[in-house]
C-alpha atoms as a PDB file:
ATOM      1  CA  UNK A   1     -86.929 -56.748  34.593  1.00  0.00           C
ATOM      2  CA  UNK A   2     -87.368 -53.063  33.519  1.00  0.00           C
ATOM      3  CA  UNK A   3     -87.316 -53.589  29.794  1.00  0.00           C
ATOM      4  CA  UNK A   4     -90.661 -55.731  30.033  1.00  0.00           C
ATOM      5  CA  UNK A   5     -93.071 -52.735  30.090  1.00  0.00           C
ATOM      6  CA  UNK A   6     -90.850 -51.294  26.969  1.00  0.00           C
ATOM      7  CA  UNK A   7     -91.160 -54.580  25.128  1.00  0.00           C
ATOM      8  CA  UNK A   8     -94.755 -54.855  25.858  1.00  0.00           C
ATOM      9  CA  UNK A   9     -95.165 -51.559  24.538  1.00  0.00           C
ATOM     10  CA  UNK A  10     -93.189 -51.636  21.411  1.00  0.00           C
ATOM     11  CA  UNK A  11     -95.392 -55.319  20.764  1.00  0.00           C
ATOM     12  CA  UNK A  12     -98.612 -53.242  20.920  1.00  0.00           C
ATOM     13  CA  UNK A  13     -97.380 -50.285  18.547  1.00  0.00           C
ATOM     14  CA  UNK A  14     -95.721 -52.525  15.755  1.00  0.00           C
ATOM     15  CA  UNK A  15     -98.278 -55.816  15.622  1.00  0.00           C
ATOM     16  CA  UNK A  16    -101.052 -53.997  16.406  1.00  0.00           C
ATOM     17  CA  UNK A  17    -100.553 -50.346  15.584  1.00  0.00           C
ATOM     18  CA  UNK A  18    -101.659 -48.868  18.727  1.00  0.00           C
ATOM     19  CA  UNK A  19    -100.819 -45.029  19.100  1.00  0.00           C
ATOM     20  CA  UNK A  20     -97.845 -44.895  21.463  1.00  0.00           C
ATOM     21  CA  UNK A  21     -99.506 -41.761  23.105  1.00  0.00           C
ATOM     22  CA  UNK A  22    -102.862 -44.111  24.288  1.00  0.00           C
ATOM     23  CA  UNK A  23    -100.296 -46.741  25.940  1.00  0.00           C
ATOM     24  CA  UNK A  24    -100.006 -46.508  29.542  1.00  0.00           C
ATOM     25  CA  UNK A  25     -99.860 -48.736  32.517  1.00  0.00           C
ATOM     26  CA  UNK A  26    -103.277 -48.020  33.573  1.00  0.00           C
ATOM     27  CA  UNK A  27    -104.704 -48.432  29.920  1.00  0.00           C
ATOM     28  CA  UNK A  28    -106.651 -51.821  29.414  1.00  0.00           C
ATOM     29  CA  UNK A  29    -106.059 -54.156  26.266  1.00  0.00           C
ATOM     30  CA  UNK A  30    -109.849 -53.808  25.693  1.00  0.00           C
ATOM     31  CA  UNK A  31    -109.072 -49.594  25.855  1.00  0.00           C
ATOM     32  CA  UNK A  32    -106.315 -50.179  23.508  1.00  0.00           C
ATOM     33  CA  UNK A  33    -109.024 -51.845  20.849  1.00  0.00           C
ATOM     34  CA  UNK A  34    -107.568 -55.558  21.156  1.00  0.00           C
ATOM     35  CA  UNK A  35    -110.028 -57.820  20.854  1.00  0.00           C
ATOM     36  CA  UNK A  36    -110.361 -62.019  20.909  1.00  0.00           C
ATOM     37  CA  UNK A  37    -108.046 -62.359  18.063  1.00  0.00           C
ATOM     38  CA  UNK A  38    -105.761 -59.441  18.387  1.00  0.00           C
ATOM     39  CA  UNK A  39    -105.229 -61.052  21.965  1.00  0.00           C
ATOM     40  CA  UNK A  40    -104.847 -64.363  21.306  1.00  0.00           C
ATOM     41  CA  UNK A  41    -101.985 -63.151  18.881  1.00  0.00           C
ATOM     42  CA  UNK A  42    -100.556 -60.900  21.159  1.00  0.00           C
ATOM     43  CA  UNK A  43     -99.731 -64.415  23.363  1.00  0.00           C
ATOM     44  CA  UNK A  44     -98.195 -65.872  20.850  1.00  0.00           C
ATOM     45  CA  UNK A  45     -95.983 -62.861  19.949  1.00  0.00           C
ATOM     46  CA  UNK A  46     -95.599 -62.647  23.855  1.00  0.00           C
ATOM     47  CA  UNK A  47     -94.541 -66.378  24.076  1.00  0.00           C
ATOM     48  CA  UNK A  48     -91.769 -65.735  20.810  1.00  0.00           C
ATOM     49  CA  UNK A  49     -90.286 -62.793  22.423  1.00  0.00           C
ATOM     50  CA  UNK A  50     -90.087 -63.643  26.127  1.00  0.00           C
ATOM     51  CA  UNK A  51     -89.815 -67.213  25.855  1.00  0.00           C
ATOM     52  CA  UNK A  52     -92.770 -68.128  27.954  1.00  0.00           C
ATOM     53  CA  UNK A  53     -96.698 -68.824  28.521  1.00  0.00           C
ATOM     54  CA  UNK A  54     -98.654 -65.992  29.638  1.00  0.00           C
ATOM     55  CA  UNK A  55    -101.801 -66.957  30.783  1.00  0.00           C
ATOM     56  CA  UNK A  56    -105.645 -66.521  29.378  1.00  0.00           C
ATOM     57  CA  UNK A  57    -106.780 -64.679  32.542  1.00  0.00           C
ATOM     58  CA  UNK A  58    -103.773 -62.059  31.379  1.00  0.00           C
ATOM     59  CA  UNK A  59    -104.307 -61.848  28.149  1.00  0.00           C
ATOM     60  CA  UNK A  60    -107.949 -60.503  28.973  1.00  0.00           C
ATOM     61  CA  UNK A  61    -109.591 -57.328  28.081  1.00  0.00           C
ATOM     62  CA  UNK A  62    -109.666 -55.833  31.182  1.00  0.00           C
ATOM     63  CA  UNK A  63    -106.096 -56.524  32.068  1.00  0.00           C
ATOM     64  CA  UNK A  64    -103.590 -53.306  32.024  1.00  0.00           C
ATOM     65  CA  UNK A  65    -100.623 -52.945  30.302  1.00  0.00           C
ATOM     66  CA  UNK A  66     -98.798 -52.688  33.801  1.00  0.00           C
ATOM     67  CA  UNK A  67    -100.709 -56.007  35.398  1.00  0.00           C
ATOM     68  CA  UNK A  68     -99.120 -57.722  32.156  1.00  0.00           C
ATOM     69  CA  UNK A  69     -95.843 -56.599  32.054  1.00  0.00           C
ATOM     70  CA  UNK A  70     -96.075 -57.601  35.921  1.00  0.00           C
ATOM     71  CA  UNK A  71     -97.223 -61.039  34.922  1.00  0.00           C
ATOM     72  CA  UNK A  72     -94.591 -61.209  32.487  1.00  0.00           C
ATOM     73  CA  UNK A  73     -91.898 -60.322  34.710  1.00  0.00           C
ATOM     74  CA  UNK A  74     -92.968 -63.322  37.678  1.00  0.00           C
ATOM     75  CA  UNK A  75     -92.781 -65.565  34.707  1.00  0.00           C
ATOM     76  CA  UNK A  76     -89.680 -64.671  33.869  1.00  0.00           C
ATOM     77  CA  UNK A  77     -87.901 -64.798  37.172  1.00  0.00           C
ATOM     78  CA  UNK A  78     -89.453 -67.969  37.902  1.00  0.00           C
ATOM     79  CA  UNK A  79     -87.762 -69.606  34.587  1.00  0.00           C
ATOM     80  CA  UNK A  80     -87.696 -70.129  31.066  1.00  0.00           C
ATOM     81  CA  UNK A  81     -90.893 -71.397  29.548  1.00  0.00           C
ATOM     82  CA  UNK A  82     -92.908 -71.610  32.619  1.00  0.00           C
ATOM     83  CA  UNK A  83     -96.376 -72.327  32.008  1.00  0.00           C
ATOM     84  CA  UNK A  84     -98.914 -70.041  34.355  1.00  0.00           C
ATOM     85  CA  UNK A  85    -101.738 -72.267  36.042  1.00  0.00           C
ATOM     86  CA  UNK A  86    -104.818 -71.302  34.342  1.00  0.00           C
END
């Protein structure tokens, strides 16, 4: 689902005003200056605009912006609010 990484992307400029220029797969959320909080939001935006759970172990510091958009995109094919083991 190619328009995953753009979504992701356009999440972490707008909530969390992240220079578009710093964004890139390889980057990790902790590199990008999102910490507990801004994290635990970005799930919930995640869960509004994708329709379902990511889970905690991707919504981690050291996660990329790629490995999330990948984890994003498995949830998606496998369904409509699927809930990731934990």
């Amino acid at each position: 689902m190619p328009d995953t990484y753009a979504t992701l992307r356009s999440v972490l400029t707008s909530s969390f005003r992240v220079p578009d220029d710093v964004i890139h797969p390889d980057a990790t959320l902790e590199q990008l200056g999102l910490e507990s909080l801004a994290l635990t939001e970005l799930v919930l935006i995640l869960h509004e605009r994708f329709a379902v759970k990511i889970s905690g172990e991707y919504a981690a510091p050291l996660r990329t912006v790629a490995e999330v958009a990948e984890h994003l995109d498995a949830l998606r094919a496998a369904g409509p609010r699927t809930v990731a083991p934990s």
